[in-house]
Protein backbone atom coordinates (compact mmCIF):
# COMPACT_ATOMS: atom_id res chain seq x y z
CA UNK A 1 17.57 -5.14 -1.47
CA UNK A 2 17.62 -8.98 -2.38
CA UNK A 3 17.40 -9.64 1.49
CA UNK A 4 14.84 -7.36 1.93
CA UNK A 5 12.63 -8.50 -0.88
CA UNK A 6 12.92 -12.05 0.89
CA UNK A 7 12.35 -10.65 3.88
CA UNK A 8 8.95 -9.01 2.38
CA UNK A 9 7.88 -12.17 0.47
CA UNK A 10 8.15 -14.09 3.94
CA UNK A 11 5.32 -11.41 5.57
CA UNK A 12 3.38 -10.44 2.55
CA UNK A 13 1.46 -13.05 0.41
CA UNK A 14 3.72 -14.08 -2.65
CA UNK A 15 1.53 -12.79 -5.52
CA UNK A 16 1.95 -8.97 -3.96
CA UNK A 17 5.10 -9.25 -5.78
CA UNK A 18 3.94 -10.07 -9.04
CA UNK A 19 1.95 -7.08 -9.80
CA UNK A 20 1.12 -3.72 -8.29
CA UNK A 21 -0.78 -4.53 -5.33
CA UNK A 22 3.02 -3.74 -3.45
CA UNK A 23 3.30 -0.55 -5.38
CA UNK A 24 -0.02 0.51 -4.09
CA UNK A 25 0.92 -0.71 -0.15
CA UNK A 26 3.99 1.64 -0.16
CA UNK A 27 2.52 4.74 -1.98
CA UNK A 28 -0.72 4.25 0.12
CA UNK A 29 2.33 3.82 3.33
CA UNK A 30 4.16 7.06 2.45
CA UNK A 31 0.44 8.89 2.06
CA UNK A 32 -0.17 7.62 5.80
CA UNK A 33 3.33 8.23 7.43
CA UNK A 34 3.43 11.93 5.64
CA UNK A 35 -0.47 11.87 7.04
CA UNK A 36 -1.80 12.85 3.75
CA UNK A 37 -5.21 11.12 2.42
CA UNK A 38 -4.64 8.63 -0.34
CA UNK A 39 -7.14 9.22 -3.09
CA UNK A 40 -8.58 5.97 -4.40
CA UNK A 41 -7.35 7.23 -8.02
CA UNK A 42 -4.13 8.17 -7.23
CA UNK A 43 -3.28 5.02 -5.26
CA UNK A 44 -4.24 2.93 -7.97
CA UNK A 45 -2.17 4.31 -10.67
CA UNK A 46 0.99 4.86 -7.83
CA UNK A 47 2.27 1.59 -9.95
CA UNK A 48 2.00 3.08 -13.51
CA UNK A 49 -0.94 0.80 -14.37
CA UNK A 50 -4.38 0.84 -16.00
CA UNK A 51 -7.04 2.55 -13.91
CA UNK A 52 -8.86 -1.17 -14.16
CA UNK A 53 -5.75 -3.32 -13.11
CA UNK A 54 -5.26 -0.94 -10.03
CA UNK A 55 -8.74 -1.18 -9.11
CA UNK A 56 -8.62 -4.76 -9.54
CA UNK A 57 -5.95 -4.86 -7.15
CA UNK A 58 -7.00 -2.50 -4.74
CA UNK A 59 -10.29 -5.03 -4.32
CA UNK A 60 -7.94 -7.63 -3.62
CA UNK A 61 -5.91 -5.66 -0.84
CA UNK A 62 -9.33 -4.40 0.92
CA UNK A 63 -10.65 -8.30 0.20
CA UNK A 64 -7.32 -9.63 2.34
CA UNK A 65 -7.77 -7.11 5.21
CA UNK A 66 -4.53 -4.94 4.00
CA UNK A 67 -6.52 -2.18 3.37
CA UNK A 68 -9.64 -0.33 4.26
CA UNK A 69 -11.64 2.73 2.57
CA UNK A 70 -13.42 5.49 3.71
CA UNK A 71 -15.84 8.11 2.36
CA UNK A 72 -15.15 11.88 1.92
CA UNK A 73 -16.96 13.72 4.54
CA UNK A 74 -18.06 16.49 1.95
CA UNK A 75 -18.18 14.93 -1.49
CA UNK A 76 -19.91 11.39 -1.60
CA UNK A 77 -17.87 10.46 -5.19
CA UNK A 78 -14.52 10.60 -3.22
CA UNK A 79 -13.10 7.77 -1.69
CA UNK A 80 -10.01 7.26 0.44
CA UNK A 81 -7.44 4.13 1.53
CA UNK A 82 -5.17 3.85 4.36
CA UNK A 83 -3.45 1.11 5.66
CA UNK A 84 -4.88 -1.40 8.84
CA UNK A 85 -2.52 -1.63 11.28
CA UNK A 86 -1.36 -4.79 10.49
CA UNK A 87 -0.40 -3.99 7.41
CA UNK A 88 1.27 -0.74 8.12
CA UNK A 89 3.09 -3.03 10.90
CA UNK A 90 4.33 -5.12 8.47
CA UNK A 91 5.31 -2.67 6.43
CA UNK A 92 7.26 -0.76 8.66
CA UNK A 93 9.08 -4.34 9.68
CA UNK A 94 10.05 -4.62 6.50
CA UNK A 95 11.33 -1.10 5.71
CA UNK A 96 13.16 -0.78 9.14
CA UNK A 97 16.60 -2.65 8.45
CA UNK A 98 17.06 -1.10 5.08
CA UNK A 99 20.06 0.82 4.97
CA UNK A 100 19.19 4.16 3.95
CA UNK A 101 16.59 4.72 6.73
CA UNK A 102 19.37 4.26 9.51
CA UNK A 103 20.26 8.13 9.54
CA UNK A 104 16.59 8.92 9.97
């Protein structure tokens, strides 16, 4: 895990690490790969965080191109986040030598 944290500093931007933003990439990751919507709400308190902090952060993901949002076809108050393809990319680059995904 040590290798793959430097591994993920060396693709991500170094504050990521510091507070939840990372915890929101991988929840809002999972969400895509199990091809789930993310709810704004949920993805923001993935990291156990104030509601605030998480939006906070979630401005600064969308504000660095990692993620994007989207409206709810049916209910206007409901937003949703995915992942841009870079970012997924990166993610997945990341994740991919980790041990326990070998037997996938």
């Amino acid at each position: 895990m040590i290798r793959s944290r430097a591994a993920a500093q060396a693709l991500f931007p170094q504050d990521l690490f510091q507070d939840p933003a990372f915890d929101i990439l991988l929840t809002v990751f999972v969400s895509d790969e199990e091809g789930h919507d993310m709810p704004v709400s949920a993805a923001v308190t993935s990291g156990g965080t104030p509601m605030t902090t998480g939006l906070r952060w979630l401005s600064k993901l969308e504000k660095l191109g990692m993620i994007c949002r989207r409206g709810d076809n049916f209910d206007k108050r409901k937003q949703y986040i995915s992942l841009t393809e870079e970012t997924r990319s990166l993610v997945i680059e990341w994740l991919t030598p980790l041990p326990f995904l070998e037997n996938r």
